[in-house]
C-alpha atoms as a PDB file:
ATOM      1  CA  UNK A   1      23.216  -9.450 103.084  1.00  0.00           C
ATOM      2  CA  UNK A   2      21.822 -12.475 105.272  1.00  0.00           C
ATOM      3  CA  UNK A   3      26.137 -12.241 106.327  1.00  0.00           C
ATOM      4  CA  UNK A   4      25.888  -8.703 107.220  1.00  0.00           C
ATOM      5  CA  UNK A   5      22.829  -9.346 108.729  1.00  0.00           C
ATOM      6  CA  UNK A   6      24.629 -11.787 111.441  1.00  0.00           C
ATOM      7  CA  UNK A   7      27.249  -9.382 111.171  1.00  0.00           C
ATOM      8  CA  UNK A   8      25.062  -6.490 112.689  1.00  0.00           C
ATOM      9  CA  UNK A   9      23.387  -8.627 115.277  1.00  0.00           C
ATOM     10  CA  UNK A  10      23.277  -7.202 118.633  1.00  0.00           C
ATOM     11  CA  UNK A  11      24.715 -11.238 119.804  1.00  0.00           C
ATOM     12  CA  UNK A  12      27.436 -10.739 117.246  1.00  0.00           C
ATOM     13  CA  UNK A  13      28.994  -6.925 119.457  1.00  0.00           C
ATOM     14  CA  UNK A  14      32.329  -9.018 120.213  1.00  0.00           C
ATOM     15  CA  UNK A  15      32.484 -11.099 117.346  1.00  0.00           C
ATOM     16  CA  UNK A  16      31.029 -13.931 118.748  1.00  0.00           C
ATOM     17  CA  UNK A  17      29.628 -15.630 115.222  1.00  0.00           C
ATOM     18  CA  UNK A  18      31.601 -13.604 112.644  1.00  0.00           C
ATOM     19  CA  UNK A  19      34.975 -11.638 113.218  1.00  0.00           C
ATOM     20  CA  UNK A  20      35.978 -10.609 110.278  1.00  0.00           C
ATOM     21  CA  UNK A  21      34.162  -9.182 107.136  1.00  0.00           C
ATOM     22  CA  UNK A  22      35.573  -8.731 103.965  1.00  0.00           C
ATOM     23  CA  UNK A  23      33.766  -6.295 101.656  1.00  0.00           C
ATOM     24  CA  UNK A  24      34.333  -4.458  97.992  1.00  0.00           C
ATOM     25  CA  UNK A  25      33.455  -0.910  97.303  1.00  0.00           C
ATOM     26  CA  UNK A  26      30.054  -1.481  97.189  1.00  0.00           C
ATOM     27  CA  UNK A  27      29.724  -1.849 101.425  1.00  0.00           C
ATOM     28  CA  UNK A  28      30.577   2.021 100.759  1.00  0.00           C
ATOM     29  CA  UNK A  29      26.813   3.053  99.909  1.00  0.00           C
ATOM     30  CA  UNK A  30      23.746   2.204 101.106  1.00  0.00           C
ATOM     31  CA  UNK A  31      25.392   0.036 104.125  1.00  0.00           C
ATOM     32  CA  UNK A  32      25.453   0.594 108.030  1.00  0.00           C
ATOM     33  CA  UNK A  33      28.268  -1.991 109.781  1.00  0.00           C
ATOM     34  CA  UNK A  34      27.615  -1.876 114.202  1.00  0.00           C
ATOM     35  CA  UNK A  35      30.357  -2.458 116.634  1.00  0.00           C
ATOM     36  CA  UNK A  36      33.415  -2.418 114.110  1.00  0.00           C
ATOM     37  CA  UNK A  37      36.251  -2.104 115.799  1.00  0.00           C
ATOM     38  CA  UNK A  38      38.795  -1.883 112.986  1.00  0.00           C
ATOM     39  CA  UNK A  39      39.005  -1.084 109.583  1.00  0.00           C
ATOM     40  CA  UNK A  40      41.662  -2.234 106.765  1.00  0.00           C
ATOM     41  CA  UNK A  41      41.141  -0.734 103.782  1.00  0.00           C
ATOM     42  CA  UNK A  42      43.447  -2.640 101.331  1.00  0.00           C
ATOM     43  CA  UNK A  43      42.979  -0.638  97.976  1.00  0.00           C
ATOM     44  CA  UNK A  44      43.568   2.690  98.181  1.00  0.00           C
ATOM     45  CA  UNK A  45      41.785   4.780  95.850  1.00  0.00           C
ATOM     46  CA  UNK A  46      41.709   8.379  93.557  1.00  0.00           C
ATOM     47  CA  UNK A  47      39.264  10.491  95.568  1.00  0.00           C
ATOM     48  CA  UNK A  48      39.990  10.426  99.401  1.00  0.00           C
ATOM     49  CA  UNK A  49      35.954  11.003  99.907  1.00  0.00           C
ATOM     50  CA  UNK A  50      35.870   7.314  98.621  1.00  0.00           C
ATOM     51  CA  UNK A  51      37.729   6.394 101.409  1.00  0.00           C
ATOM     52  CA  UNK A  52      35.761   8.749 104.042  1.00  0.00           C
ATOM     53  CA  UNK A  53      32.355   7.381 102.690  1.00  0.00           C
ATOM     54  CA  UNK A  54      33.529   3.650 103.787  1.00  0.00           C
ATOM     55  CA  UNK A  55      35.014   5.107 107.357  1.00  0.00           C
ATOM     56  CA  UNK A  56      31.410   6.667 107.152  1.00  0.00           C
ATOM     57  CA  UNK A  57      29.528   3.268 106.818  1.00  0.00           C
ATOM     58  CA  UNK A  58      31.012   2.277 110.191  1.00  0.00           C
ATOM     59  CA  UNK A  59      31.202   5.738 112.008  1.00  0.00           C
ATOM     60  CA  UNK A  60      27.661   6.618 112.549  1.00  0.00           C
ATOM     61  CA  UNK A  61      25.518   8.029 114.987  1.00  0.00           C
ATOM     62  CA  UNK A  62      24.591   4.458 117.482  1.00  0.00           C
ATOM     63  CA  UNK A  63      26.803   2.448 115.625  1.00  0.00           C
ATOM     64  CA  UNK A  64      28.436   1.270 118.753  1.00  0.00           C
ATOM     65  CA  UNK A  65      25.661   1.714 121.351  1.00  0.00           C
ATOM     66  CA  UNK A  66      25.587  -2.003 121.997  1.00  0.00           C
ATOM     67  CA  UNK A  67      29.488  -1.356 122.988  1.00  0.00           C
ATOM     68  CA  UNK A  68      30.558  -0.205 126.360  1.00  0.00           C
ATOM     69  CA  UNK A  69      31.617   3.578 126.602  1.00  0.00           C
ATOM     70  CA  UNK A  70      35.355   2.354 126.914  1.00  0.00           C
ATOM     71  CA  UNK A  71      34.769   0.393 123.270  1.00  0.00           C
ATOM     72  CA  UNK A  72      33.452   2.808 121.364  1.00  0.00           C
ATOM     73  CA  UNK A  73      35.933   3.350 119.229  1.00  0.00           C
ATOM     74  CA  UNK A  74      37.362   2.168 115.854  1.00  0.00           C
ATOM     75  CA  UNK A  75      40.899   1.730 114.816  1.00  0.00           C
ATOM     76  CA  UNK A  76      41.389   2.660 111.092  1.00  0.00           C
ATOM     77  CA  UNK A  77      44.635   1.215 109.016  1.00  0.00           C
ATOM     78  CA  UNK A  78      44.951   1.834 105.327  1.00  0.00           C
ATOM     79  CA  UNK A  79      47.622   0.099 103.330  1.00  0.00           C
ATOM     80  CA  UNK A  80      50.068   0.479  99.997  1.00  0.00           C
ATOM     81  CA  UNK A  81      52.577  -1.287  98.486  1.00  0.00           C
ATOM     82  CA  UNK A  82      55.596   0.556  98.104  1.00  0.00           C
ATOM     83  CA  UNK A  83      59.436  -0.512  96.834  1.00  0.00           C
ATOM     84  CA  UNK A  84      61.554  -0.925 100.121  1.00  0.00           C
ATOM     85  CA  UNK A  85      64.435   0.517  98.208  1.00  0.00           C
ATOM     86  CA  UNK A  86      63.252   3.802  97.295  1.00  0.00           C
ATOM     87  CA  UNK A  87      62.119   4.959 100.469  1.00  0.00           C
ATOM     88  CA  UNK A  88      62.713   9.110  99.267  1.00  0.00           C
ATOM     89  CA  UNK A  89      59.478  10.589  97.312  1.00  0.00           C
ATOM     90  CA  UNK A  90      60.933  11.519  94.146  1.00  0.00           C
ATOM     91  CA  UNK A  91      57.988  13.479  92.388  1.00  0.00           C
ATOM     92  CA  UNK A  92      56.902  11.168  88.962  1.00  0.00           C
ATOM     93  CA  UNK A  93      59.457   8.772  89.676  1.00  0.00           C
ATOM     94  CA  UNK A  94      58.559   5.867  88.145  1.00  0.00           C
ATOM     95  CA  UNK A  95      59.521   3.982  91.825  1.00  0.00           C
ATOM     96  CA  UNK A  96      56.637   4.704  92.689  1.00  0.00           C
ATOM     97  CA  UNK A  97      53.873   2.249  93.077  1.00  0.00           C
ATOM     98  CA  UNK A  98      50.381   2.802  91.630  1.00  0.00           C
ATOM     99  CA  UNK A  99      49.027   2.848  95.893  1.00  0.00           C
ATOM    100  CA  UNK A 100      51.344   5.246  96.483  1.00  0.00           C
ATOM    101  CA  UNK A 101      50.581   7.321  93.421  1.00  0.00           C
ATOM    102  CA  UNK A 102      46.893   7.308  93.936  1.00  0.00           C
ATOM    103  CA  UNK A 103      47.341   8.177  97.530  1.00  0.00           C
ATOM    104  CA  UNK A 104      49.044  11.354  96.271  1.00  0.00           C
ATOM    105  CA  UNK A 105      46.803  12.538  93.758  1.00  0.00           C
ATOM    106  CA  UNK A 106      44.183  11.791  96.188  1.00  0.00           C
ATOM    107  CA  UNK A 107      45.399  13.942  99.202  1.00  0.00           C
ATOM    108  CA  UNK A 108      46.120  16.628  96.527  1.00  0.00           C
ATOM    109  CA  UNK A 109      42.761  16.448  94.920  1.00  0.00           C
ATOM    110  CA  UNK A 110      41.412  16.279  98.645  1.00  0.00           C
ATOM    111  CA  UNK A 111      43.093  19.551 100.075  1.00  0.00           C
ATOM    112  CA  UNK A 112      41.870  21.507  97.042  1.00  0.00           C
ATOM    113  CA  UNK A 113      38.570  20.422  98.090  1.00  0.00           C
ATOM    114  CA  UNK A 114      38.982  21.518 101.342  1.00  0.00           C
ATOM    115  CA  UNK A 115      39.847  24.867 100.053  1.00  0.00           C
ATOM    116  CA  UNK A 116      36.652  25.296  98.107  1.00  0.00           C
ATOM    117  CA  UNK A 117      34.445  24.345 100.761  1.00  0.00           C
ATOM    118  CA  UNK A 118      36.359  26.445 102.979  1.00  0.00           C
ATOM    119  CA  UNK A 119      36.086  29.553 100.757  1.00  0.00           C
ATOM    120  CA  UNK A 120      32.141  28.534 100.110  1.00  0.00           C
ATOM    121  CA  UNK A 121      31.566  28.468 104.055  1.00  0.00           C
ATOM    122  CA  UNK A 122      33.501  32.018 103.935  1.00  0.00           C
ATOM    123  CA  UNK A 123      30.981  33.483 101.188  1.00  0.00           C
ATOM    124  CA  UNK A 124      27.896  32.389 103.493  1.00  0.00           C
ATOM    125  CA  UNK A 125      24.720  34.124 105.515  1.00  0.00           C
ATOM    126  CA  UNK A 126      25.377  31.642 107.883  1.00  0.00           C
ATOM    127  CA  UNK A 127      29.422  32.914 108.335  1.00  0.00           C
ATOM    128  CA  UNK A 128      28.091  36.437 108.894  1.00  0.00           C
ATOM    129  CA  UNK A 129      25.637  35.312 111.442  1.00  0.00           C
ATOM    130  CA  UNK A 130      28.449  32.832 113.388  1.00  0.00           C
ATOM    131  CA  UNK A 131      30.713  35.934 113.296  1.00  0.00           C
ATOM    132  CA  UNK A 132      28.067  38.414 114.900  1.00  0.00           C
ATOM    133  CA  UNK A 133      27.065  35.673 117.499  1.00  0.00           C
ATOM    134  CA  UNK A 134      30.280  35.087 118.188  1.00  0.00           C
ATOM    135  CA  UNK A 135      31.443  38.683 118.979  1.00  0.00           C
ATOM    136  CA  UNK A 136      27.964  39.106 121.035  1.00  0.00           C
ATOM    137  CA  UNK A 137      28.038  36.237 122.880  1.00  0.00           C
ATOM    138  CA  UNK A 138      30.023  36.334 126.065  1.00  0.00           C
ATOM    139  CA  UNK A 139      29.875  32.547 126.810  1.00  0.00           C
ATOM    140  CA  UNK A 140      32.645  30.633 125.394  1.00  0.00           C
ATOM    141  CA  UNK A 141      31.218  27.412 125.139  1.00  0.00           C
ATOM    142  CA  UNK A 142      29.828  26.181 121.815  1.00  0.00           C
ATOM    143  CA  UNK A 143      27.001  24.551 122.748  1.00  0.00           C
ATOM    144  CA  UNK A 144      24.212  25.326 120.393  1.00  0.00           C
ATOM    145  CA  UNK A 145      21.191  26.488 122.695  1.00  0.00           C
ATOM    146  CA  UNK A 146      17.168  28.225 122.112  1.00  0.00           C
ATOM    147  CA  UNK A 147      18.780  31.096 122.892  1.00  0.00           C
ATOM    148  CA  UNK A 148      21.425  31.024 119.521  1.00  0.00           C
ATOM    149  CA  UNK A 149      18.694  29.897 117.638  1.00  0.00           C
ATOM    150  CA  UNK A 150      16.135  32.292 118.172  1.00  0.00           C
ATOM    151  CA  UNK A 151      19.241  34.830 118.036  1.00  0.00           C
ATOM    152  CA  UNK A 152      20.636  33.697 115.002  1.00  0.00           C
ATOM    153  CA  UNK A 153      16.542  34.506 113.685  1.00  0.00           C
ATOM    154  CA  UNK A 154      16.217  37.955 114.834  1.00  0.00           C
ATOM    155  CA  UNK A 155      19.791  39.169 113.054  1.00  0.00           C
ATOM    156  CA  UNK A 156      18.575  37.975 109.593  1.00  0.00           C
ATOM    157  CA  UNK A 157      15.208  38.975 109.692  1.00  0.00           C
ATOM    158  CA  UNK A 158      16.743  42.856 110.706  1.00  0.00           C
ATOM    159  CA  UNK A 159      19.733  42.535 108.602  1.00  0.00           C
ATOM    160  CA  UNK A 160      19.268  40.553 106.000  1.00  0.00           C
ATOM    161  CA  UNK A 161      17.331  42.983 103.725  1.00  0.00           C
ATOM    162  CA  UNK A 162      20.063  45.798 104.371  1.00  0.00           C
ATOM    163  CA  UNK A 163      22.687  43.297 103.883  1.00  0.00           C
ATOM    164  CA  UNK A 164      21.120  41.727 100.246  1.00  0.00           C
ATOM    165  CA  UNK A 165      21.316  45.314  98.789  1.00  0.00           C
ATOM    166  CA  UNK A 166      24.775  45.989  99.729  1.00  0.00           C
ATOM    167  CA  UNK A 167      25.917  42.904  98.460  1.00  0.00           C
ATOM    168  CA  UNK A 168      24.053  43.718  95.339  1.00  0.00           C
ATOM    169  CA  UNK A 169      25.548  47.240  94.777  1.00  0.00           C
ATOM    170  CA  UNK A 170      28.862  45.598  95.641  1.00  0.00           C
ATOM    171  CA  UNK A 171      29.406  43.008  93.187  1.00  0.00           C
ATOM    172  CA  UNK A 172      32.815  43.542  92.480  1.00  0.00           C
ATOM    173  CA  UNK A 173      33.584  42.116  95.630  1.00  0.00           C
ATOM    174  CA  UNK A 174      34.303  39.011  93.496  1.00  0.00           C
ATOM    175  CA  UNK A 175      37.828  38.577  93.358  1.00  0.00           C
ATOM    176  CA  UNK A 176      40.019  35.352  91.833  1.00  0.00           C
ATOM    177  CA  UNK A 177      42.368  33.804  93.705  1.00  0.00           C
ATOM    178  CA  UNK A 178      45.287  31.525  91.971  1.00  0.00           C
ATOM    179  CA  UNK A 179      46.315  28.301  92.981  1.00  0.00           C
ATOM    180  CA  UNK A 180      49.752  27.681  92.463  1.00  0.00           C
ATOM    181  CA  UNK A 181      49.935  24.030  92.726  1.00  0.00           C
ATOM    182  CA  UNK A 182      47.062  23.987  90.011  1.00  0.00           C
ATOM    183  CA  UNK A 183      46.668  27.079  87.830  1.00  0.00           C
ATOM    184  CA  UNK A 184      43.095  26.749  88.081  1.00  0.00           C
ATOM    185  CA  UNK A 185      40.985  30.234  89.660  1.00  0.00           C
ATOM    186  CA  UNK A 186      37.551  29.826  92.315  1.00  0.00           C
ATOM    187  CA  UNK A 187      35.272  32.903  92.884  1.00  0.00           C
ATOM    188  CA  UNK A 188      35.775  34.323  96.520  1.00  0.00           C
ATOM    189  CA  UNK A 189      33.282  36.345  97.228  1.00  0.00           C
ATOM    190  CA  UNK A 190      34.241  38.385  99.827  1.00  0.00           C
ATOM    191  CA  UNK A 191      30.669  39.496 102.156  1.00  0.00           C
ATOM    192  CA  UNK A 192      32.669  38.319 105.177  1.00  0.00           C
ATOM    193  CA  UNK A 193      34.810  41.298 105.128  1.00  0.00           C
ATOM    194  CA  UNK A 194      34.915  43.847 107.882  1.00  0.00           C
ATOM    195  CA  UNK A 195      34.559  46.595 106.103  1.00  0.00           C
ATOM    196  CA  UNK A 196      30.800  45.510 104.546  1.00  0.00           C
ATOM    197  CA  UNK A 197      30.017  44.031 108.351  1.00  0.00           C
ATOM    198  CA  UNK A 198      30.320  47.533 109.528  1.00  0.00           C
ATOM    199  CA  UNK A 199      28.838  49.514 106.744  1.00  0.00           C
ATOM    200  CA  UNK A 200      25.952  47.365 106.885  1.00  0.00           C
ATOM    201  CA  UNK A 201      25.818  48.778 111.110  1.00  0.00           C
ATOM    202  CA  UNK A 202      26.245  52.289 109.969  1.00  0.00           C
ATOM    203  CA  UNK A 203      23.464  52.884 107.890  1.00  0.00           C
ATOM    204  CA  UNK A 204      20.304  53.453 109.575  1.00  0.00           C
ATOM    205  CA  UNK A 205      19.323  55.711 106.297  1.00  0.00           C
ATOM    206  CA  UNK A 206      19.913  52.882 103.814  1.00  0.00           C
ATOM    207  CA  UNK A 207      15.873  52.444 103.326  1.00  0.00           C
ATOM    208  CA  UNK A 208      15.248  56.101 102.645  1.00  0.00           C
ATOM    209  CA  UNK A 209      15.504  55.920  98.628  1.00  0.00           C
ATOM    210  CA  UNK A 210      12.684  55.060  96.701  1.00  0.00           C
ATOM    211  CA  UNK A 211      15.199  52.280  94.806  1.00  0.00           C
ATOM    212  CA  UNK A 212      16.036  50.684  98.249  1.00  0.00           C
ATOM    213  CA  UNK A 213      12.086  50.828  99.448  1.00  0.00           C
ATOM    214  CA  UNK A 214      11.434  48.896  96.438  1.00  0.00           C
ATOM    215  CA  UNK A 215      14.880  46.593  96.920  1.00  0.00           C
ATOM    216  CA  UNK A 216      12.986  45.492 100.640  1.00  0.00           C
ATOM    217  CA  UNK A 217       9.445  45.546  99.516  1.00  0.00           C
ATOM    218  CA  UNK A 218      10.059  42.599  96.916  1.00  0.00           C
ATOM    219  CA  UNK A 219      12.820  40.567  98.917  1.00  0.00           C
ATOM    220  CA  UNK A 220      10.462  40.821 102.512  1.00  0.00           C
ATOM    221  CA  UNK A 221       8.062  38.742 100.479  1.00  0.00           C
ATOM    222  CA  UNK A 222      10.768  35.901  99.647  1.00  0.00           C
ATOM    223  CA  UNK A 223      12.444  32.912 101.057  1.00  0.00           C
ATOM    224  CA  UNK A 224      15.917  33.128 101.974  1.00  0.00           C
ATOM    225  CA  UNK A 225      16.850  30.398  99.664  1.00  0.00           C
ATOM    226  CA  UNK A 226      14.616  32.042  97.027  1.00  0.00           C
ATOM    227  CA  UNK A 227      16.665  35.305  97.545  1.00  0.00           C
ATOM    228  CA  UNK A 228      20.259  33.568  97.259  1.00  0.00           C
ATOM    229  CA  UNK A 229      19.464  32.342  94.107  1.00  0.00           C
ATOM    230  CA  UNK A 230      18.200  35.313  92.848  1.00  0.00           C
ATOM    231  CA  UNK A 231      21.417  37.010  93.947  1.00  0.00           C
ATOM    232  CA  UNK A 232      23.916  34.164  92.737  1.00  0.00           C
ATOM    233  CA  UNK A 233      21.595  34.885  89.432  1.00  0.00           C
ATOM    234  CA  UNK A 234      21.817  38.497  89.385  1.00  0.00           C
ATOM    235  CA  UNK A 235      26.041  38.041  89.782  1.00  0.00           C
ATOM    236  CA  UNK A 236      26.166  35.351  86.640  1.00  0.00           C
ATOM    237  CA  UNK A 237      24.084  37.626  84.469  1.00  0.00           C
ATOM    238  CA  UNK A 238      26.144  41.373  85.741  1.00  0.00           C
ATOM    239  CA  UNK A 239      22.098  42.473  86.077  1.00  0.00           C
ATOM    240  CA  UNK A 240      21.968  46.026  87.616  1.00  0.00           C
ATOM    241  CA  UNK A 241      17.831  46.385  86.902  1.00  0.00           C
ATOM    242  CA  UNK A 242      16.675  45.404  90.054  1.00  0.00           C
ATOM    243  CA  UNK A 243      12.690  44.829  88.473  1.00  0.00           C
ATOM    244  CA  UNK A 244      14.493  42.863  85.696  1.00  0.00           C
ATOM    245  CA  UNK A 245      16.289  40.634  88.262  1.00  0.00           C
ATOM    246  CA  UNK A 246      12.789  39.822  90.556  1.00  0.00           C
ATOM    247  CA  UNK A 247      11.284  39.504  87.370  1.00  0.00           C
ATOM    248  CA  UNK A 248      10.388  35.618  87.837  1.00  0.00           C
ATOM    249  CA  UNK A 249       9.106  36.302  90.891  1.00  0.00           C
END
């Protein structure tokens, strides 16, 4: 640490005491490293966000402040040993070398990830409200602003109760999408679709039951958060009995 400390040192911006600093994994948590300019990672390893946590420990926010403008940037290189005379991918081949298999399952393990989170972001209040803004907003920059804040407040608190009890009489908007390279299945759940954005527009009536009345009375009273897990509850458990599914609260 004393190393790092020198390391870090406002004096030390162009390498003046130490140039070079040779770390294991464990300068991947828990670590900030100012003014790198480059970055050799030598091992690779089986989950890529290994290697994004360590580009993380030198990418942060004033990391390079002590840097001119022109230097703020870091060169990243990451290295494998490979045979020279099997230069084709042959899939299992046992030319491979252990980098260059770890780099594969790696990116593969990576992109699925990608998926999830992407389908995740998809099944979100906060998609909905991007996609509204978005269509509403006739200024194509994407600078977040008061304005798209205070915006972004107003839809939920007038749409969100409407919106809750659709999703809740639509359940079987769950569907399962395959993944070929994997055979494995992820919940989708679809309250990004079109269709539920504009039935959600169309009905001015949906408060007029006594069910719905009751459906708004007990989920005005909540938290957001406290309403998303009552719904993400309600879907694991198939509950239809709406005083049966607010019963903890």
């Amino acid at each position: 640490m004393e190393r790092l400390s020198i390391f870090n040192d406002i004096n030390n911006r162009n390498g003046a005491s130490i140039k070079v600093l040779l770390g294991s994994d464990i300068l991947s948590e828990s670590v900030d490293i100012m003014n790198v300019r480059q970055l050799h990672i030598l091992t690779p390893h089986w989950n890529y966000e290994k290697i994004n946590q360590i580009i993380g420990r030198i990418r942060r926010v004033g990391s390079h402040d002590a840097l001119p403008p022109d230097q703020r940037n870091v060169n990243i290189y990451l290295y494998m040993a490979y045979n020279k005379d099997y230069e084709f991918e042959y899939e299992n081949s046992i030319n491979y070398s252990i980098d260059y298999v770890k780099y594969i399952i790696s990116e593969k393990k990576y992109n699925q990830a990608l998926r999830y989170n992407e389908a995740l972001q998809n099944a979100s209040i906060e998609a909905l409200i991007c996609k509204n803004k978005s269509k509403n907003n006739s200024d194509d920059t994407n600078t977040d602003t008061i304005d798209s804040f205070q915006y972004s407040k107003n839809y939920l608190d007038e749409n969100l109760s409407k919106y809750l009890s659709i999703v809740y009489y639509k359940n079987k908007n769950i569907e399962y999408n395959s993944q070929n390279a994997t055979q494995n299945h992820y919940p989708l759940l679809k309250i990004g679709d079109e269709k539920i954005v504009n039935y959600i527009k169309n009905m001015e009536n949906l408060l007029e039951t006594n069910l719905m009345n009751e459906f708004y009375n007990i989920i005005s009273k909540l938290l957001y958060t406290e309403i998303l897990e009552i719904l993400k509850y309600g879907f694991k458990l198939n509950l239809k009995n709406i005083k049966y599914l607010f019963s903890p609260y």
